[in-house]
N, C-alpha and C. Protein backbone atom coordinates (compact mmCIF):
# COMPACT_ATOMS: atom_id res chain seq x y z
N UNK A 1 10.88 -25.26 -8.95
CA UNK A 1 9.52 -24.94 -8.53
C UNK A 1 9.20 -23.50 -8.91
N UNK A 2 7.57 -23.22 -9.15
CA UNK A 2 7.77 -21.72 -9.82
C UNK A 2 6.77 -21.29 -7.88
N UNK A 3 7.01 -20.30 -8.62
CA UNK A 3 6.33 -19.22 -7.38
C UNK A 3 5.17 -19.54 -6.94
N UNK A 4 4.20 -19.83 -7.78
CA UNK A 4 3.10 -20.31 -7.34
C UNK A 4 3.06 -22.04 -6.76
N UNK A 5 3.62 -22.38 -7.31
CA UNK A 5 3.83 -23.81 -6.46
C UNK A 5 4.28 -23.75 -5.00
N UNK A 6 5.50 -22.55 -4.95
CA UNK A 6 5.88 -22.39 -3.41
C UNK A 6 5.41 -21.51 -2.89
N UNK A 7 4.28 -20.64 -3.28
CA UNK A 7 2.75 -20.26 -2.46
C UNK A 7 1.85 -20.87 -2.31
N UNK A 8 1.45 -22.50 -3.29
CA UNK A 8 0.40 -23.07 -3.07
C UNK A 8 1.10 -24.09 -1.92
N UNK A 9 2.35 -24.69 -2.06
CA UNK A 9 3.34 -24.98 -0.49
C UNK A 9 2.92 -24.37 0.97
N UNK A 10 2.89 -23.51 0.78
CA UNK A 10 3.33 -22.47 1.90
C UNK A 10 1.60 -22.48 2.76
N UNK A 11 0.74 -22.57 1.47
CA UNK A 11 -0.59 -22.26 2.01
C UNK A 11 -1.13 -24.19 2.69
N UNK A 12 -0.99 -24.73 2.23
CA UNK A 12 -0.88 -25.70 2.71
C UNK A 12 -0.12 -26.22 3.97
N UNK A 13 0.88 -25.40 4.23
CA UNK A 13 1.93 -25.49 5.30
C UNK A 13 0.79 -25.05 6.70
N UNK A 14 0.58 -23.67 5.78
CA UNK A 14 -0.54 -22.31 6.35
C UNK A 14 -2.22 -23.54 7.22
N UNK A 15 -2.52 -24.32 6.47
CA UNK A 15 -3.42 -25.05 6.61
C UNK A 15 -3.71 -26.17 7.45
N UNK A 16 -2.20 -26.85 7.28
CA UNK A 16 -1.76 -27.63 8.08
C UNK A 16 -1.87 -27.15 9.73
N UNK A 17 -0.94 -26.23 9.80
CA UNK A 17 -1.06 -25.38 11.38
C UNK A 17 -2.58 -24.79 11.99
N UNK A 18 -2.96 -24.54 10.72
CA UNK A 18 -4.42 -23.94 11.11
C UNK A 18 -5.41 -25.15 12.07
N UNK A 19 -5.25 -26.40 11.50
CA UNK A 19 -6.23 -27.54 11.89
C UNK A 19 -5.24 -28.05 13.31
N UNK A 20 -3.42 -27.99 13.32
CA UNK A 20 -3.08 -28.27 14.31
C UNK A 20 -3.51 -27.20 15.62
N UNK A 21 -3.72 -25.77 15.22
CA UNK A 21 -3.81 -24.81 16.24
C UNK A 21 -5.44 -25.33 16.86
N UNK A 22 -6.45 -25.63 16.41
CA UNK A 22 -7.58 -25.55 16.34
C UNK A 22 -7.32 -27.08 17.38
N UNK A 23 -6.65 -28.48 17.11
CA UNK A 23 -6.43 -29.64 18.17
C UNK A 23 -5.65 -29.00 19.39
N UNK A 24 -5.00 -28.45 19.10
CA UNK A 24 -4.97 -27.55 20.48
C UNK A 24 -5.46 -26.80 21.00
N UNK A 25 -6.04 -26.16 20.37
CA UNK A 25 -6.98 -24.85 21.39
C UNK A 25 -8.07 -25.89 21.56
N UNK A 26 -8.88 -26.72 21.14
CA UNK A 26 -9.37 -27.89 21.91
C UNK A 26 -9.21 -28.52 22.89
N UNK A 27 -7.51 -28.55 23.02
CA UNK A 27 -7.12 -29.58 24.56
C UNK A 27 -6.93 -28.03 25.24
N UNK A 28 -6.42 -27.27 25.14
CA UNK A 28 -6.09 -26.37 26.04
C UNK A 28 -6.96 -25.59 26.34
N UNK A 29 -7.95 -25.11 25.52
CA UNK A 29 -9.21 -23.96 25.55
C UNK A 29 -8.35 -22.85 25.26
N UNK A 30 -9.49 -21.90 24.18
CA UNK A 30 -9.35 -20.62 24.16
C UNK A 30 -9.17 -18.75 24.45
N UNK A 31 -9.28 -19.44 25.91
CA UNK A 31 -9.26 -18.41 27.07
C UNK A 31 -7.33 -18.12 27.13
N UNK A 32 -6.61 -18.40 27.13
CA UNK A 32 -5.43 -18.08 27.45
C UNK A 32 -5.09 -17.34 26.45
N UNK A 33 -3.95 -16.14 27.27
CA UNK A 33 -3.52 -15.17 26.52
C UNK A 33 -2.30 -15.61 25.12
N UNK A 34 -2.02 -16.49 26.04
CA UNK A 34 -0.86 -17.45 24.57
C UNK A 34 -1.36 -18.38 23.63
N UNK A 35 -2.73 -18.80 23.93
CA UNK A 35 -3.14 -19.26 22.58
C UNK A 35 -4.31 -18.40 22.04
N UNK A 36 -4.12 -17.31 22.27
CA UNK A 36 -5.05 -16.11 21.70
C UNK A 36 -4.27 -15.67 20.52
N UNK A 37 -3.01 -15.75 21.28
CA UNK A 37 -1.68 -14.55 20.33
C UNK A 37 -1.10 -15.44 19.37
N UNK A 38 -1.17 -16.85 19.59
CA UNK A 38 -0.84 -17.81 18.57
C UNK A 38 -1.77 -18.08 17.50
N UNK A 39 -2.68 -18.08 17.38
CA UNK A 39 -4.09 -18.18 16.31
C UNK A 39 -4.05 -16.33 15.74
N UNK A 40 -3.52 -15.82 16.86
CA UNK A 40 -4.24 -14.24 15.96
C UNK A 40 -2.43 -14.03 15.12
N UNK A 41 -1.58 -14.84 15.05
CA UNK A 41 -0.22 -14.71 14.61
C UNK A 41 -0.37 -15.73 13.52
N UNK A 42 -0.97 -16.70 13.53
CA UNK A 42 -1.69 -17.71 12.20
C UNK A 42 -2.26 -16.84 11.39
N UNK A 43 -3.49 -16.31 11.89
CA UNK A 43 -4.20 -15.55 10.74
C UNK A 43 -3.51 -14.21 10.25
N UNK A 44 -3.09 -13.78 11.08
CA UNK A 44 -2.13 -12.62 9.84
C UNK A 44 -1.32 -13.61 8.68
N UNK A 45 -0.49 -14.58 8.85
CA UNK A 45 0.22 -15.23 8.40
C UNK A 45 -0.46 -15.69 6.88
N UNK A 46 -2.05 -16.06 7.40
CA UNK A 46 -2.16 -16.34 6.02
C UNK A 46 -2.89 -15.24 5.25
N UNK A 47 -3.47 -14.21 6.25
CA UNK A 47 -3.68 -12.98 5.77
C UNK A 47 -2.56 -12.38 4.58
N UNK A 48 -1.90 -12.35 5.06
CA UNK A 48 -0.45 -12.18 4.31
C UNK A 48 -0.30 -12.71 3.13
N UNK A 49 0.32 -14.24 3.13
CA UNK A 49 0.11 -14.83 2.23
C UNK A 49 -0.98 -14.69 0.98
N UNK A 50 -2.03 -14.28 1.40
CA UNK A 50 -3.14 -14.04 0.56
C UNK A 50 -2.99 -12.93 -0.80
N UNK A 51 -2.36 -11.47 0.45
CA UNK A 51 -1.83 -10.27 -0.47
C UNK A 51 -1.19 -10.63 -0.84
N UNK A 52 0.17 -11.26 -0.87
CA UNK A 52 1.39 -12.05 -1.56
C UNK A 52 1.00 -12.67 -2.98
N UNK A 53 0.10 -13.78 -3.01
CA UNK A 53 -0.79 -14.23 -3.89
C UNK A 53 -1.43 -13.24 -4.92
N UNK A 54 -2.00 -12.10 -4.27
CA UNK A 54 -2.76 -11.50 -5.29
C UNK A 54 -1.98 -10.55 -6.10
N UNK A 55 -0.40 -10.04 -4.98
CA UNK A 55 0.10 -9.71 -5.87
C UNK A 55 1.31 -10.55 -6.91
N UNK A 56 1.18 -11.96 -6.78
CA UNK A 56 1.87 -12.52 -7.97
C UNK A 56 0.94 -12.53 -8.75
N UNK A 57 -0.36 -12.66 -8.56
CA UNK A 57 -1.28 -13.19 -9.75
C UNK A 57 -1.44 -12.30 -10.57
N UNK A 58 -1.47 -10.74 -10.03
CA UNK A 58 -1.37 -9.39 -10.52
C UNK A 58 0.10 -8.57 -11.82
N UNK A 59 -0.28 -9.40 -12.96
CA UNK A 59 0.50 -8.62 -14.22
C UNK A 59 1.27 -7.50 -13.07
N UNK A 60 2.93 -7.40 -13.35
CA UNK A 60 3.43 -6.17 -13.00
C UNK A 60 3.01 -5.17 -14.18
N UNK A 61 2.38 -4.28 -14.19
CA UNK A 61 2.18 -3.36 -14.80
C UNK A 61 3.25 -2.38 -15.12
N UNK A 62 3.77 -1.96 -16.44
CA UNK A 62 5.06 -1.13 -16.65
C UNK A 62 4.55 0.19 -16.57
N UNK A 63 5.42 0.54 -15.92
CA UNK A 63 5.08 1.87 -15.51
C UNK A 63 5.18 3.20 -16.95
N UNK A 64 4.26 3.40 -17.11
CA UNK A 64 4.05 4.66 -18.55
C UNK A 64 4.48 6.07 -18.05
N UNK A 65 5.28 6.40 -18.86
CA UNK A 65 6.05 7.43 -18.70
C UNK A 65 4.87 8.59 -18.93
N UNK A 66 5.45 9.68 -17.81
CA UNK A 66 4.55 10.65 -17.77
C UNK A 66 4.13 11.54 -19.18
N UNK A 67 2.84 11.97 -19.61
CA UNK A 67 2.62 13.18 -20.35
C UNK A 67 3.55 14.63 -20.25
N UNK A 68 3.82 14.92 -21.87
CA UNK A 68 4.77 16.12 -21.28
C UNK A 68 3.95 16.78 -21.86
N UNK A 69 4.15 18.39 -21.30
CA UNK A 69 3.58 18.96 -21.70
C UNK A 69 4.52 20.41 -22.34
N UNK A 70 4.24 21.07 -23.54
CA UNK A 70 4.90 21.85 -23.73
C UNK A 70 4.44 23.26 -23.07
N UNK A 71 5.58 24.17 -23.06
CA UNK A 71 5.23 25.43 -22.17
C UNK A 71 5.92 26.21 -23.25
N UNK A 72 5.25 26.97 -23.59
CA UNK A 72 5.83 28.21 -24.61
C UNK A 72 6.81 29.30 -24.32
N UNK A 73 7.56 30.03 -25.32
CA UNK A 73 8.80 30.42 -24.83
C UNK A 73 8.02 31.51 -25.10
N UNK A 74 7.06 31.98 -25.72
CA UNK A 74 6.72 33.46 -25.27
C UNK A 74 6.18 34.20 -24.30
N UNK A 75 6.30 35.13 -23.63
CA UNK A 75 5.50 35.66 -22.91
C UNK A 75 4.64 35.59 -22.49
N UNK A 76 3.43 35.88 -20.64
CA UNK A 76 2.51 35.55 -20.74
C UNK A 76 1.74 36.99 -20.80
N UNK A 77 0.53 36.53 -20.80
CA UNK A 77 -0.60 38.34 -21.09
C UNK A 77 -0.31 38.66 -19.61
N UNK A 78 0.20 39.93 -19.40
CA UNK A 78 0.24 40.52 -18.46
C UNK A 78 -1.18 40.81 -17.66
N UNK A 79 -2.38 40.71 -18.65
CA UNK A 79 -3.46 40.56 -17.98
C UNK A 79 -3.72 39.80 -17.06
N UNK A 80 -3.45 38.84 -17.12
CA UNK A 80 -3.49 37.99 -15.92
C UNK A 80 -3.21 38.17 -14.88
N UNK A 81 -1.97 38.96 -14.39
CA UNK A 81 -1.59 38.95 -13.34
C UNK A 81 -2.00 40.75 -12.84
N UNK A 82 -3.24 40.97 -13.22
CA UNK A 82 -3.88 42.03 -12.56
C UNK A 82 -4.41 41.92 -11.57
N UNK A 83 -4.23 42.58 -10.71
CA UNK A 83 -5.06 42.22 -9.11
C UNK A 83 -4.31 41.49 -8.81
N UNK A 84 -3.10 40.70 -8.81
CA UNK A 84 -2.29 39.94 -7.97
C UNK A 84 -1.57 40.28 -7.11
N UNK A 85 -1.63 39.40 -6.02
CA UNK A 85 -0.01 39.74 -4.86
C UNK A 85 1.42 38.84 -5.28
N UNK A 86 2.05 39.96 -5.45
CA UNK A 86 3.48 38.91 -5.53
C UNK A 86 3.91 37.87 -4.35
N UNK A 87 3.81 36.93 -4.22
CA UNK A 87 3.73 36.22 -2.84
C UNK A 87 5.34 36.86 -1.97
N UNK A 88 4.83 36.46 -0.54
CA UNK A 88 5.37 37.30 -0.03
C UNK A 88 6.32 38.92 -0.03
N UNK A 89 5.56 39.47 -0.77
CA UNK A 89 5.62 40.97 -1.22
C UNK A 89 4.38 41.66 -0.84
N UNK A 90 3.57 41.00 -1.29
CA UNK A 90 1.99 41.60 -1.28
C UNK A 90 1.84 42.32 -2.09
N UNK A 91 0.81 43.33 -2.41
CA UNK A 91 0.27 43.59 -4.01
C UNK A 91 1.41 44.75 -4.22
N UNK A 92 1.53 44.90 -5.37
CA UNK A 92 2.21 46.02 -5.97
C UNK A 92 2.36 46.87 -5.84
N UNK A 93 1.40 47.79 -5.41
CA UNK A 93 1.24 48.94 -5.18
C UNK A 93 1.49 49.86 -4.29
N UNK A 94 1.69 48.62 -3.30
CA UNK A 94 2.29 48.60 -1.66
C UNK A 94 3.54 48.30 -1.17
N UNK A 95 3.77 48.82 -0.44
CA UNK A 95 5.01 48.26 0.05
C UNK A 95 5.23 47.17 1.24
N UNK A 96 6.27 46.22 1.00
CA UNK A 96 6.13 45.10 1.88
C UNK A 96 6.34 45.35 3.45
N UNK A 97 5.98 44.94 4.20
CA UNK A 97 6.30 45.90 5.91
C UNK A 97 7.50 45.54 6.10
């Protein structure tokens, strides 16, 4: 069986319970705290199932290796770093406390 056969299984399984929960919350009514938590434990279930689904249907995408980038071995313009603070030093000119 491929994967999707034993998700289109499963949802049917999923379907099955859905119409049995629904003949019961008929004889029993919907007011009780245990067949509140049983229907709201169904619908995650096929909630679930659903993301499951979308992600088989979903191409695994290969992951592309990052952009490199080159960084030069020369020097940078010292201009730049005019008006700067050396981090935790503080500016140059000063002394750190």
């Amino acid at each position: 069986m491929s994967v999707h056969d034993d998700i289109t299984s499963v949802q049917r399984s999923l379907d099955d319970l859905h119409r049995s929960l629904g003949r019961l919350e008929h004889q029993l009514g919907s007011g009780g705290l245990e067949m509140r938590r049983v229907r709201l434990d169904a619908d995650h279930l096929r909630e679930s199932l659903g993301l499951l689904r979308d992600t088989v249907a979903a191409p695994a995408a290969t992951p592309r290796p990052p952009d490199l980038v080159t960084i030069s071995d020369k020097p940078y313009d010292f201009d730049l770093w005019t008006d700067t603070d050396d981090e935790g030093l503080g500016a140059r000119d000063r002394h750190a406390p």
